[in-house]
Protein backbone atom coordinates (compact mmCIF):
# COMPACT_ATOMS: atom_id res chain seq x y z
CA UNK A 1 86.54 88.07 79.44
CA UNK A 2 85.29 91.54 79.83
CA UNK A 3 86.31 93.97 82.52
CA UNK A 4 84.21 97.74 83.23
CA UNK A 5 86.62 100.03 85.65
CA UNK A 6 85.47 102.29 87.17
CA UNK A 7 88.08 105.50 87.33
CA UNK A 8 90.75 107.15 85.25
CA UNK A 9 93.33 107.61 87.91
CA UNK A 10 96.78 105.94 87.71
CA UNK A 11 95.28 102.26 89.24
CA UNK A 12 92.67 102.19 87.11
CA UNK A 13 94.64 102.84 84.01
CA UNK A 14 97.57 100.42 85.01
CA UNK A 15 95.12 97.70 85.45
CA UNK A 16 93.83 98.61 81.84
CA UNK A 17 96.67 98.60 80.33
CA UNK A 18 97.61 95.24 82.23
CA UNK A 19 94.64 93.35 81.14
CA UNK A 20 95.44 94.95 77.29
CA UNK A 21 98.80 93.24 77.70
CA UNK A 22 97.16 89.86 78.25
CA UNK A 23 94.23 89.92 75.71
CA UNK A 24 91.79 90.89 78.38
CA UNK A 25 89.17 93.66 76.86
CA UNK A 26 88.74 96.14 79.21
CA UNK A 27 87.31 99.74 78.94
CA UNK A 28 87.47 102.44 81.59
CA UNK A 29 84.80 104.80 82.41
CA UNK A 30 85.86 108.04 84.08
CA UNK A 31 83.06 110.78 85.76
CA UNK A 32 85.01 113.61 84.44
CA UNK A 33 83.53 115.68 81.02
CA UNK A 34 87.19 114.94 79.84
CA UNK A 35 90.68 114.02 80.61
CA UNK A 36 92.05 116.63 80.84
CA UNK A 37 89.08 118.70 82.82
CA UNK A 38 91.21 118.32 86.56
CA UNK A 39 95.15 119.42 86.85
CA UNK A 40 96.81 116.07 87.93
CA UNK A 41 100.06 116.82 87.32
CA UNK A 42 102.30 116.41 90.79
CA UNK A 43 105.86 114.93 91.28
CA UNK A 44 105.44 111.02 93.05
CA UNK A 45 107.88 109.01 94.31
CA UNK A 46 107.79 105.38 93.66
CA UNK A 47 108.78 102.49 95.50
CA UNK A 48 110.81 99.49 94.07
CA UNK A 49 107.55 97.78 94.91
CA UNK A 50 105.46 100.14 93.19
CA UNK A 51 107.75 100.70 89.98
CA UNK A 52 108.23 97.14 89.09
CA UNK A 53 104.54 96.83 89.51
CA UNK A 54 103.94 99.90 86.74
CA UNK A 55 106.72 98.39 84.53
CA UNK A 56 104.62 94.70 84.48
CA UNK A 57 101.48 96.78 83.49
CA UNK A 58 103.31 98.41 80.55
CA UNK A 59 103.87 96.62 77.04
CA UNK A 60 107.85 96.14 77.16
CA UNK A 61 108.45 98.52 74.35
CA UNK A 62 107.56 101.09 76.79
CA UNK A 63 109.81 100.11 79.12
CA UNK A 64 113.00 102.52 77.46
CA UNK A 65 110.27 105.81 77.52
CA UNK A 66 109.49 105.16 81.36
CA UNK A 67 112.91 104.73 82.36
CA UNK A 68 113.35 108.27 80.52
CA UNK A 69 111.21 110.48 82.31
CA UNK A 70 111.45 109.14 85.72
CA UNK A 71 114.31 110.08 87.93
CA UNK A 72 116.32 108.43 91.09
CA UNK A 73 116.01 110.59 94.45
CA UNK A 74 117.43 110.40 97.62
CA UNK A 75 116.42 112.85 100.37
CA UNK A 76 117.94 113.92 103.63
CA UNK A 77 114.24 114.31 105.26
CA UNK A 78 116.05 117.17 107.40
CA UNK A 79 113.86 119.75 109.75
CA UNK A 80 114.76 123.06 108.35
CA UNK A 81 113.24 126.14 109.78
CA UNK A 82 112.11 129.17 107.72
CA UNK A 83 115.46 130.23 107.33
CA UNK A 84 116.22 127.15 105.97
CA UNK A 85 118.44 126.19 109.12
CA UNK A 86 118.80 122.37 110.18
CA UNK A 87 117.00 121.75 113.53
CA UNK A 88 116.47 118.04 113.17
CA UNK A 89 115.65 115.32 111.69
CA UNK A 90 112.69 112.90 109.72
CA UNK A 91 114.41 109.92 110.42
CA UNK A 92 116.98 108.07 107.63
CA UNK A 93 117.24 109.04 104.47
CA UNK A 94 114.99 107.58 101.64
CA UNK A 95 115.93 106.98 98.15
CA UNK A 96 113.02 106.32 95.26
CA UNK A 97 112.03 106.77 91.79
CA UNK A 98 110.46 110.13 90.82
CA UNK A 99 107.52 110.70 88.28
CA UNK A 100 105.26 112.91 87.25
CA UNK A 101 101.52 112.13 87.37
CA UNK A 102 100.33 114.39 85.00
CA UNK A 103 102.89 112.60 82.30
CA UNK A 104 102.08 108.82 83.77
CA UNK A 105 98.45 109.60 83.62
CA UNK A 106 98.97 110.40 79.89
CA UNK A 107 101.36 107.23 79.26
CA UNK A 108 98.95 105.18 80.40
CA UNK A 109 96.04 106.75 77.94
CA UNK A 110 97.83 105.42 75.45
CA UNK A 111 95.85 102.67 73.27
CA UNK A 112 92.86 102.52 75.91
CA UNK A 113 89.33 103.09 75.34
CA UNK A 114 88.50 105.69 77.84
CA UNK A 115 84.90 107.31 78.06
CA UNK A 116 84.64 110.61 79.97
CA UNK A 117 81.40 112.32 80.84
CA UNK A 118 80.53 108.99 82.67
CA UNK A 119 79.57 109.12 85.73
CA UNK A 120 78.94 105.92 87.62
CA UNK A 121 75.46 106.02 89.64
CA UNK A 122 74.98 101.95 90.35
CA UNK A 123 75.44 98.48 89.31
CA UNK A 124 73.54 95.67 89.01
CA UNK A 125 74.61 91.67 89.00
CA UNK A 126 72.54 89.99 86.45
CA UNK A 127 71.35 86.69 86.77
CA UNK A 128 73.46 84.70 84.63
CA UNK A 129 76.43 86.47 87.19
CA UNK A 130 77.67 89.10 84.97
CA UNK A 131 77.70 92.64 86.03
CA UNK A 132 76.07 96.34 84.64
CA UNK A 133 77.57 99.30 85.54
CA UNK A 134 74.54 101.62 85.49
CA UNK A 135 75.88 105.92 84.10
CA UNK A 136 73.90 109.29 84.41
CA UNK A 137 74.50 110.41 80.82
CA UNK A 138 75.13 107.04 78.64
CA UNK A 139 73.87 103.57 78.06
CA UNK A 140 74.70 100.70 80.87
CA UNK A 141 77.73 98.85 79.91
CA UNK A 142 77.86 94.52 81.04
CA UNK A 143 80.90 93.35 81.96
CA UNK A 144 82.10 89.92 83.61
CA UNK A 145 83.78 92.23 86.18
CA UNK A 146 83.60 95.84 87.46
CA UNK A 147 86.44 97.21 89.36
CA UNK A 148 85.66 100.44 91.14
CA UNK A 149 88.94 102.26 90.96
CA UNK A 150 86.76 105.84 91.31
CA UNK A 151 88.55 107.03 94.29
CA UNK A 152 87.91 108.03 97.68
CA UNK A 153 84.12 108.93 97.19
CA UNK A 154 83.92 105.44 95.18
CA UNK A 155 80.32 104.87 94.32
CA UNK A 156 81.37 101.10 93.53
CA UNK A 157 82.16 100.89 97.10
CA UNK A 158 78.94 102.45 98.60
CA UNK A 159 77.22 99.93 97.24
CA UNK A 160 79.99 97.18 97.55
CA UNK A 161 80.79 97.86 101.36
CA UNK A 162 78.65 100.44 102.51
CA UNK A 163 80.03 100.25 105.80
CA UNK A 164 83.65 101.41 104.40
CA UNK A 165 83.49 105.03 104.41
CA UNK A 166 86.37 107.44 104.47
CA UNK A 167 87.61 109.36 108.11
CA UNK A 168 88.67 112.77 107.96
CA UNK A 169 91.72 113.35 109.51
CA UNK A 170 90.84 117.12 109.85
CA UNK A 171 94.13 117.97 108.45
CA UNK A 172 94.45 119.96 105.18
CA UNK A 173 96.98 121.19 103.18
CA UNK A 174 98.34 123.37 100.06
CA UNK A 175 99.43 122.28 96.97
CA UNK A 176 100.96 124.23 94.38
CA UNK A 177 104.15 123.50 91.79
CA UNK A 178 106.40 126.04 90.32
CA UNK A 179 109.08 126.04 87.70
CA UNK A 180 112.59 124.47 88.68
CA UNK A 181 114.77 128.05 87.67
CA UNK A 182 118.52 128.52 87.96
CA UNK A 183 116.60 130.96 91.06
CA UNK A 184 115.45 127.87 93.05
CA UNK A 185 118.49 125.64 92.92
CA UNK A 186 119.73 126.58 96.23
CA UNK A 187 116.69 125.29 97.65
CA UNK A 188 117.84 121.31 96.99
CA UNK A 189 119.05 120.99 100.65
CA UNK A 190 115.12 121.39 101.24
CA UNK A 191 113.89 119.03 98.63
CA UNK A 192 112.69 116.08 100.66
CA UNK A 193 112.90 118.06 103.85
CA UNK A 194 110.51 119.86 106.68
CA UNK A 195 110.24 123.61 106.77
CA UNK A 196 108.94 124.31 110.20
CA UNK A 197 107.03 127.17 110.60
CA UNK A 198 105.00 128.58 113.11
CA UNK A 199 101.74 126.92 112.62
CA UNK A 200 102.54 125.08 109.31
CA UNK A 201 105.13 122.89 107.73
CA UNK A 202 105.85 123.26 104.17
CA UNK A 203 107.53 120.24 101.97
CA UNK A 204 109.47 120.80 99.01
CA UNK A 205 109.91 118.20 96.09
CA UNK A 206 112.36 118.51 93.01
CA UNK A 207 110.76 117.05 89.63
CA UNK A 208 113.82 116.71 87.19
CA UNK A 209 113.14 114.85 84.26
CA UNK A 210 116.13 113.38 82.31
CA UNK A 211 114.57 114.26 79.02
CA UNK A 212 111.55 116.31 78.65
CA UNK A 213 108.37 114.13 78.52
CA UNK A 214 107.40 115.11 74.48
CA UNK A 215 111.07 114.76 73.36
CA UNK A 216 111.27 111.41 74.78
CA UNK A 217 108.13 110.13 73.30
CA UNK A 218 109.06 111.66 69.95
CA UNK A 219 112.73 109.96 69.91
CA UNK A 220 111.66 106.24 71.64
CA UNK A 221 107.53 106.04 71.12
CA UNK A 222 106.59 108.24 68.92
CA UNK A 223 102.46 106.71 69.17
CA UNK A 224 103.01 107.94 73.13
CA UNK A 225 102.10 112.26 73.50
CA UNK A 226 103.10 113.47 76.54
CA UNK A 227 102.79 116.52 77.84
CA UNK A 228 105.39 119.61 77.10
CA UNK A 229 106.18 119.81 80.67
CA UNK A 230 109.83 120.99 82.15
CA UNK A 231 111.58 120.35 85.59
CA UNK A 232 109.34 122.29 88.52
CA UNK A 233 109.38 122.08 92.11
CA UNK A 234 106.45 120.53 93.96
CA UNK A 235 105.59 122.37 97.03
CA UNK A 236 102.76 121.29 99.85
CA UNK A 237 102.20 123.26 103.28
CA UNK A 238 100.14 121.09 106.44
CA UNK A 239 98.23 123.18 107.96
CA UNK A 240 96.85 122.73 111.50
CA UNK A 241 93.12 120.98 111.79
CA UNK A 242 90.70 124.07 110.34
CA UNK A 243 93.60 126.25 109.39
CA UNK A 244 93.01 127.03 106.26
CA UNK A 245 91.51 130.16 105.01
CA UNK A 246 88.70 129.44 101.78
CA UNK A 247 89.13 133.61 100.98
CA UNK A 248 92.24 133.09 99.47
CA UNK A 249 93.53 131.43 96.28
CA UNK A 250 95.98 128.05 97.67
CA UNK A 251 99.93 130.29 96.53
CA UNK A 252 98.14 133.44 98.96
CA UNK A 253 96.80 130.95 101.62
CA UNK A 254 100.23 129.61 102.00
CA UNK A 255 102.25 133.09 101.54
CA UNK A 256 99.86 134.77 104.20
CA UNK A 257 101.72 131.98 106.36
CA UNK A 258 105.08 132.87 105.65
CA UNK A 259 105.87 136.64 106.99
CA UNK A 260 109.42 136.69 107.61
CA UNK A 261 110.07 132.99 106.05
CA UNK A 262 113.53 133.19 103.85
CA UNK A 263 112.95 135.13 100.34
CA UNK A 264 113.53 132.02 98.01
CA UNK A 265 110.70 130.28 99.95
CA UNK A 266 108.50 133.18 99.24
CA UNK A 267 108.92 133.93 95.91
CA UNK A 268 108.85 129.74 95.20
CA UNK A 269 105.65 130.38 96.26
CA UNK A 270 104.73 133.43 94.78
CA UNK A 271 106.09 132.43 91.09
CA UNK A 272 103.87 128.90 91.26
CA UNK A 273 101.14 128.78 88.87
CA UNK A 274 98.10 129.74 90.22
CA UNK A 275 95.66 127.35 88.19
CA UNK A 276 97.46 124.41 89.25
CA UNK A 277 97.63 124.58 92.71
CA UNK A 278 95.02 123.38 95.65
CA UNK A 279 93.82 123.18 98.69
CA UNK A 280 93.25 119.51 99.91
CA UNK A 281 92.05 117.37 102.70
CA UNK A 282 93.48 114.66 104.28
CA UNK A 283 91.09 111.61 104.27
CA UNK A 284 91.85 107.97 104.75
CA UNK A 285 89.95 104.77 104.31
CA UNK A 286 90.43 101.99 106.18
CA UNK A 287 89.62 98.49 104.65
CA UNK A 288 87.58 96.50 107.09
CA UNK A 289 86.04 92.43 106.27
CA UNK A 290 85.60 91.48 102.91
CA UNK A 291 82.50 91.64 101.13
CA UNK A 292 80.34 89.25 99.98
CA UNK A 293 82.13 87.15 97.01
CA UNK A 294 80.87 88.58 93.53
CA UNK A 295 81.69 89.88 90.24
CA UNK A 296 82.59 93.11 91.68
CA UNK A 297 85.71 94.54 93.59
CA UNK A 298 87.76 97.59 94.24
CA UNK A 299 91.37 98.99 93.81
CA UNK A 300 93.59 101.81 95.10
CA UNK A 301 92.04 105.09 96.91
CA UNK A 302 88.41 103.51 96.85
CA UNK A 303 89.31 100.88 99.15
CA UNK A 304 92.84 101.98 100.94
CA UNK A 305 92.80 105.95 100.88
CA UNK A 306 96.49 106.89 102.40
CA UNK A 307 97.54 110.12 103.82
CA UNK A 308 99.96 111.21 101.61
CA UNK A 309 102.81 111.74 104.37
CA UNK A 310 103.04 107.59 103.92
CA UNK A 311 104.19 108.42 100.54
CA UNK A 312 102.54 104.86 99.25
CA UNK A 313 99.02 105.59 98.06
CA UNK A 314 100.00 105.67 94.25
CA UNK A 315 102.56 102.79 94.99
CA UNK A 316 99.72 100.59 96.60
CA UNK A 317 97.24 101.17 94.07
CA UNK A 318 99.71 100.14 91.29
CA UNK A 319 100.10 97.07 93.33
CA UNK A 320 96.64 96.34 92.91
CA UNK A 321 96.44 96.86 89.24
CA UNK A 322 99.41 94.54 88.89
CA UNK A 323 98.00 91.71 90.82
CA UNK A 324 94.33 92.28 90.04
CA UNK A 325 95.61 92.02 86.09
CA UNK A 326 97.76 88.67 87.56
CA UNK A 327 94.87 87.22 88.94
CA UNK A 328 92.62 87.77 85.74
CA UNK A 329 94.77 86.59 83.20
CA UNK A 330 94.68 83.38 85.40
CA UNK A 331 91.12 82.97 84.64
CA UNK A 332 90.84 83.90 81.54
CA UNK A 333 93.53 81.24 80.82
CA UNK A 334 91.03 78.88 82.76
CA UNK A 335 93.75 77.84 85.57
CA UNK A 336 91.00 79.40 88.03
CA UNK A 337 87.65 80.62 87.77
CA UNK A 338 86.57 84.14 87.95
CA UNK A 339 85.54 84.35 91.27
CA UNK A 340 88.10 82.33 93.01
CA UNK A 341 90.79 85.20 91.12
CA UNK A 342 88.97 87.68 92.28
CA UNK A 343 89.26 86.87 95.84
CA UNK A 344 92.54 85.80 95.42
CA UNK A 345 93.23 89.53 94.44
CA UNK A 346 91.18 90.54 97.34
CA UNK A 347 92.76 88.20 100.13
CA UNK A 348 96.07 90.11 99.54
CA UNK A 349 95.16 93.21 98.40
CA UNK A 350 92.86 94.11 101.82
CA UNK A 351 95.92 92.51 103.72
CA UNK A 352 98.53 95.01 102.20
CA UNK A 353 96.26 97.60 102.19
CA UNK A 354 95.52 97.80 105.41
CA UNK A 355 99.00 97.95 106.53
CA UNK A 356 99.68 100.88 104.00
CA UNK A 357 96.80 102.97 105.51
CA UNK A 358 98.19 102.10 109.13
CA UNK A 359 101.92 103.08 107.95
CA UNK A 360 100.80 106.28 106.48
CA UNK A 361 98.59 107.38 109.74
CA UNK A 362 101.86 106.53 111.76
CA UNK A 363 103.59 109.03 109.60
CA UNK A 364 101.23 111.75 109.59
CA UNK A 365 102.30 113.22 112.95
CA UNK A 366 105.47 114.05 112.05
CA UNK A 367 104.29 116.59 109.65
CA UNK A 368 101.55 118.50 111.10
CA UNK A 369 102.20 121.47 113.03
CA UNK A 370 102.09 121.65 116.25
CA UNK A 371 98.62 123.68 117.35
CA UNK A 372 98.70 127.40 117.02
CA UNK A 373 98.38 129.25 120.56
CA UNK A 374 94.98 130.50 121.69
């Protein structure tokens, strides 16, 4: 069996490197010029769910590596004003496993055949019911399945479900991540927490990594490079619906909204790293009726976009590669055909989906501001 994906991002690489695991070929095909050509490198928190689902993706020898640069959390989820005083609450605490994307993303590079510069611009199913994923600057590649895992503007899914099509929730926000100093420690009653402002609410997270990424891959996987990357704090600001301002670089869009906030808030923000910070938007996709049956489906943002206030997008689309990978190696052992796996994987995944997308809309209003006056 041979398997195209569609997308570089965390699903489609843990699906990869799930198939690999089973003696599945599989190569991924990412739009990007090359891996490294976007900054992906923000703190996530993973479910039990979500974890487990990572660790069955990943060859066991692995295993001692992961469990080295991730890190247990548990958060108040406290409503802190700008003087970092408690005035209420998110609801019960939350504990989870915290990792970096920028090192997953690199873990799971490891051993895959990855081609960049490949931008996916069709498919076509060929008669005898194999699949070829058509590219704008390289030869079609046939497959016996292509899994669009290319995000929320998935071009697998335009064709796949054209009626699917992502919703703008009009909300945007700031992202930015700065060193995790000896100055910022005093924040850590904030980590996990609300800052309310006037206009804007602005969440801190606390990436602390037992060893450093490259020091653990030297000592337990020494095939593995991660990146040379230290403890930082993760910061985000929600702004209200068309509050952001596009003449300002994302650390001055959010310091322009915090006259008078408490000095380590400010200069968290002012000493963050320009080049990897961002100004987002919040879109979601909800997953309607299946599709027709075929050698073609979809995993993780191009099918079940979250809002990240859910805090499950990268948990469900780990899911996915994890089941997806479970269903395949089913077929390719014969206990199923292809087809049958591949709406097995579907069945469920659109199912769990669907409630993920739901869960994180339900969350969302908790974090955006309340609208500025007039």
């Amino acid at each position: 069996m041979r398997v195209s994906v569609a997308g570089a991002g965390l699903g489609g690489l843990c699906l990869a490197q799930g198939l690999r695991g089973a003696g599945i070929e599989a190569e991924v095909y990412e739009r990007d010029p090359e891996i490294t050509a976007r900054f992906q490198g923000y703190r996530l928190v993973l479910h039990p769910t979500g974890f487990e689902a990572l660790r069955s993706c990943l060859p066991a020898r692995w295993h001692p590596l992961l469990d080295e640069v991730v890190s247990d959390s548990y958060v108040e989820r406290l409503v802190l004003d700008p003087q970092l005083n408690e005035i209420g609450s998110l609801g019960p605490g939350r504990s989870g496993i915290v990792v970096d994307r920028q090192v997953l993303r690199h873990l799971l590079l490891t051993g895959l055949t990855v081609h960049t510069g490949a931008g996916l611009t069709g498919y076509d199913v060929l008669a005898d019911g194999k699949v070829e994923a058509r590219f704008a600057h390289r030869d079609p590649a046939t497959a016996d399945l292509l899994v669009g895992a290319d995000g929320v503007g998935s071009t697998v899914r335009s064709t796949l479900s054209p009626q699917t099509v992502p919703t703008d929730t009009g909300v945007r926000f700031v992202l930015g991540r700065t060193p995790l100093t000896e100055e910022f420690a005093g924040l850590s009653r904030a980590f996990g927490s609300k800052i309310a402002g006037d206009g804007v609410s602005l969440l801190l997270g606390a990436m602390r990594f037992r060893t450093p990424p490259k020091e653990a891959a030297g000592q337990l996987a020494p095939e593995v490079v991660l990146p040379d990357i230290h403890d930082y704090v993760r910061w985000a600001m929600i702004l209200p619906p068309d509050g952001s301002r596009t003449d300002l670089s994302p650390p001055e869009a959010a310091l322009s909204r915090m006259q008078g906030w408490h000095p380590d808030l400010q200069a968290l923000i002012e000493q963050s790293d320009p080049d990897n910070a961002a100004l987002l938007s919040i879109r979601v996709i909800e997953p309607g009726e299946r599709w027709a049956p075929g050698p073609v489906t979809l995993l993780g943002d191009a099918i079940h976009a979250t809002s990240p206030t859910g805090g499950n997008g990268a948990n469900t689309a780990l899911r996915d590669a994890d089941l997806l990978s479970r269903c395949l190696l089913e077929a390719a052992e014969g206990r199923q055909n292809l087809l049958t796996a591949v709406g097995n994987y579907e069945r469920q995944m659109l199912e769990y989906g669907a409630e993920a997308v739901r869960t994180s809309l339900e969350a969302l209003p908790a974090y955006v501001p309340a609208p500025e006056p007039t």
